[in-house]
Protein backbone atom coordinates (compact mmCIF):
# COMPACT_ATOMS: atom_id res chain seq x y z
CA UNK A 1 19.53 1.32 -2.50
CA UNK A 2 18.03 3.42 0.18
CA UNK A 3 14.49 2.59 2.19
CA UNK A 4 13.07 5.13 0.32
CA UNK A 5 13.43 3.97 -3.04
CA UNK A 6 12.56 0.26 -2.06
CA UNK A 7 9.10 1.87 -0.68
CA UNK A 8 8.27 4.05 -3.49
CA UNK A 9 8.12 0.75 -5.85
CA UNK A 10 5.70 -0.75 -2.70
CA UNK A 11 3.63 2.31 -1.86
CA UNK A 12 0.96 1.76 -4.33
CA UNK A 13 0.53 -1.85 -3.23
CA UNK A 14 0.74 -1.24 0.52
CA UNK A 15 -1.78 1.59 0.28
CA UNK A 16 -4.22 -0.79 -1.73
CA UNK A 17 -4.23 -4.06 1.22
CA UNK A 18 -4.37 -1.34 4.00
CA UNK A 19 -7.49 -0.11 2.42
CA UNK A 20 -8.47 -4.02 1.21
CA UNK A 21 -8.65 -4.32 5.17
CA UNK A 22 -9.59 -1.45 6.40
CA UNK A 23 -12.80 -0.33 4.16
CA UNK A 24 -11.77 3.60 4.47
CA UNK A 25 -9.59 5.30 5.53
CA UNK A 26 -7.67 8.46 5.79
CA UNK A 27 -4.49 9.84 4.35
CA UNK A 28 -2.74 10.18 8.60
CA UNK A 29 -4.20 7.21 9.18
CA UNK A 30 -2.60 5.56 6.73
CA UNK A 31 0.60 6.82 7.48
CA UNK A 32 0.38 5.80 11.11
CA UNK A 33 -1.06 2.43 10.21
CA UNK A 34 2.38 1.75 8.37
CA UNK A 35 4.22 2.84 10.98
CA UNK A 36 2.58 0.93 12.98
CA UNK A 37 2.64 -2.10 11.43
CA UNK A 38 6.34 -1.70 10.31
CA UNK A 39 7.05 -1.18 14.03
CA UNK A 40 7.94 2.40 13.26
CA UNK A 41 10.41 0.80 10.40
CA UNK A 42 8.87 2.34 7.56
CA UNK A 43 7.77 6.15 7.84
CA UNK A 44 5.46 7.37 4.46
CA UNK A 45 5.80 10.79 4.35
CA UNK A 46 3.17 12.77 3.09
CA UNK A 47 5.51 13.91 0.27
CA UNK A 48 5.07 9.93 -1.32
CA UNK A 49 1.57 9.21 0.25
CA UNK A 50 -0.63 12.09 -1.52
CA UNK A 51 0.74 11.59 -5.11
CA UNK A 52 0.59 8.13 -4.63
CA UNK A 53 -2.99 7.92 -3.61
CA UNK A 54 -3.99 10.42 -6.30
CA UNK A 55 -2.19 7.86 -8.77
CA UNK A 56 -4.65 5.23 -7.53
CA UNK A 57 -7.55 7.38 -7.95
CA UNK A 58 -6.83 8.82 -11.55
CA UNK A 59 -6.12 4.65 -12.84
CA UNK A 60 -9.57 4.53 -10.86
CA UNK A 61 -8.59 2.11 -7.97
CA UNK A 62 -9.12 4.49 -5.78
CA UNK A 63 -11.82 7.04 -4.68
CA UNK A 64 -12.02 10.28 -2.37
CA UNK A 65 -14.43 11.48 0.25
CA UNK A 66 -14.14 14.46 1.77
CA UNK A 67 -16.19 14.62 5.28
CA UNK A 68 -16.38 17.50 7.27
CA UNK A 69 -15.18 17.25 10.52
CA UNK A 70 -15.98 19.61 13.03
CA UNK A 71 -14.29 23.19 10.81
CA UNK A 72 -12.14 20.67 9.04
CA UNK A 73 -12.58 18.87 5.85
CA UNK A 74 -11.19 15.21 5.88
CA UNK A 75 -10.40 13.12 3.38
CA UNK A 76 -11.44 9.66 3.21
CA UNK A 77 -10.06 6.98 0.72
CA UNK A 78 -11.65 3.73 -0.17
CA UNK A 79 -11.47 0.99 -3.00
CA UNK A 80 -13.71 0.93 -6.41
CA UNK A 81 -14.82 -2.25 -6.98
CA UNK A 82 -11.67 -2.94 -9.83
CA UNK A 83 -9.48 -1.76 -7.03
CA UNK A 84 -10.57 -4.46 -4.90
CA UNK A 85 -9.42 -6.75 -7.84
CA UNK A 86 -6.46 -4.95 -7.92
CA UNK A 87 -5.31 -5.27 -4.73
CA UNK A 88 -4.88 -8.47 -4.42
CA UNK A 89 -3.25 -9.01 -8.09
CA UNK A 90 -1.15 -6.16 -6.69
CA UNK A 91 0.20 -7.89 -3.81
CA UNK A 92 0.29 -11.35 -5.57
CA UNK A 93 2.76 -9.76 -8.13
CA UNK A 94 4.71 -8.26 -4.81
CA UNK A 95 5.40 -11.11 -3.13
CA UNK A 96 6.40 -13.40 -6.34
CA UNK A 97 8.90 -10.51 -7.03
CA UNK A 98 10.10 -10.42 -3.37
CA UNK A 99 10.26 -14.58 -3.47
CA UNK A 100 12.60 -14.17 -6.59
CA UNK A 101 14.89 -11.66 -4.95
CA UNK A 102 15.06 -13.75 -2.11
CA UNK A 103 16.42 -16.52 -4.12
CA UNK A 104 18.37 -14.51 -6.29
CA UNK A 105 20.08 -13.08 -3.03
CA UNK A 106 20.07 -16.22 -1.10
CA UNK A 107 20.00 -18.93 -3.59
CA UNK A 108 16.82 -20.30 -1.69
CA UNK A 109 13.57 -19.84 -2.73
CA UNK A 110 11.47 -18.21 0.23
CA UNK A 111 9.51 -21.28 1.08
CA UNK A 112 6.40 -19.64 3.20
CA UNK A 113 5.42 -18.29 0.03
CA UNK A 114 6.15 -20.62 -2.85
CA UNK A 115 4.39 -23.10 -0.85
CA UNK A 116 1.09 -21.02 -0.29
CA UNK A 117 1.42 -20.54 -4.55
């Protein structure tokens, strides 16, 4: 299984803390953010980020702003208020399923998190 695929199953989540943390923010930024963060590991092209963030804002977890800056029209995203629930349910639900393919992989459970659950 390529990067790719692992992130498409993530994108939705990772999109929804970034903007958990961030209040607003734009579809670039986002993409540098993860890079950023990732340490240039994990590259969202705009290909996954667009349909994924238009996902989020037709199940309503998402919502759009366009701003004009300067001749340009920008885009800003934020969270509704059940996407600030979901967020968090969204990366609860993550990181159980990454603790259980760490064990299944490992036979170990991935302690740091069991022991914060």
């Amino acid at each position: 299984m390529n990067q790719s695929e692992l992130l498409k199953g993530t994108l939705g989540t990772i999109i929804l803390r970034l903007l958990e943390q961030r209040d607003r923010m734009y579809g670039y930024e986002i993409t540098q953010m993860v890079k950023e963060m990732s340490d240039g590991t994990i590259l969202v092209k705009e290909g996954s980020l667009y349909p994924a963030l238009h996902k989020l804002e037709a199940e309503g977890l998402v919502t759009a702003e366009e701003v004009f800056i300067g001749k340009r029209v920008r885009k800003y995203y934020s969270l509704t208020q059940p996407g600030k629930s979901a967020a968090q349910k969204s990366v609860d639900e993550l990181l159980a399923f990454l603790n259980t393919i760490h064990s299944l992989v490992t036979s170990e459970p991935l302690t740091s998190y069991a022991a914060a659950n």
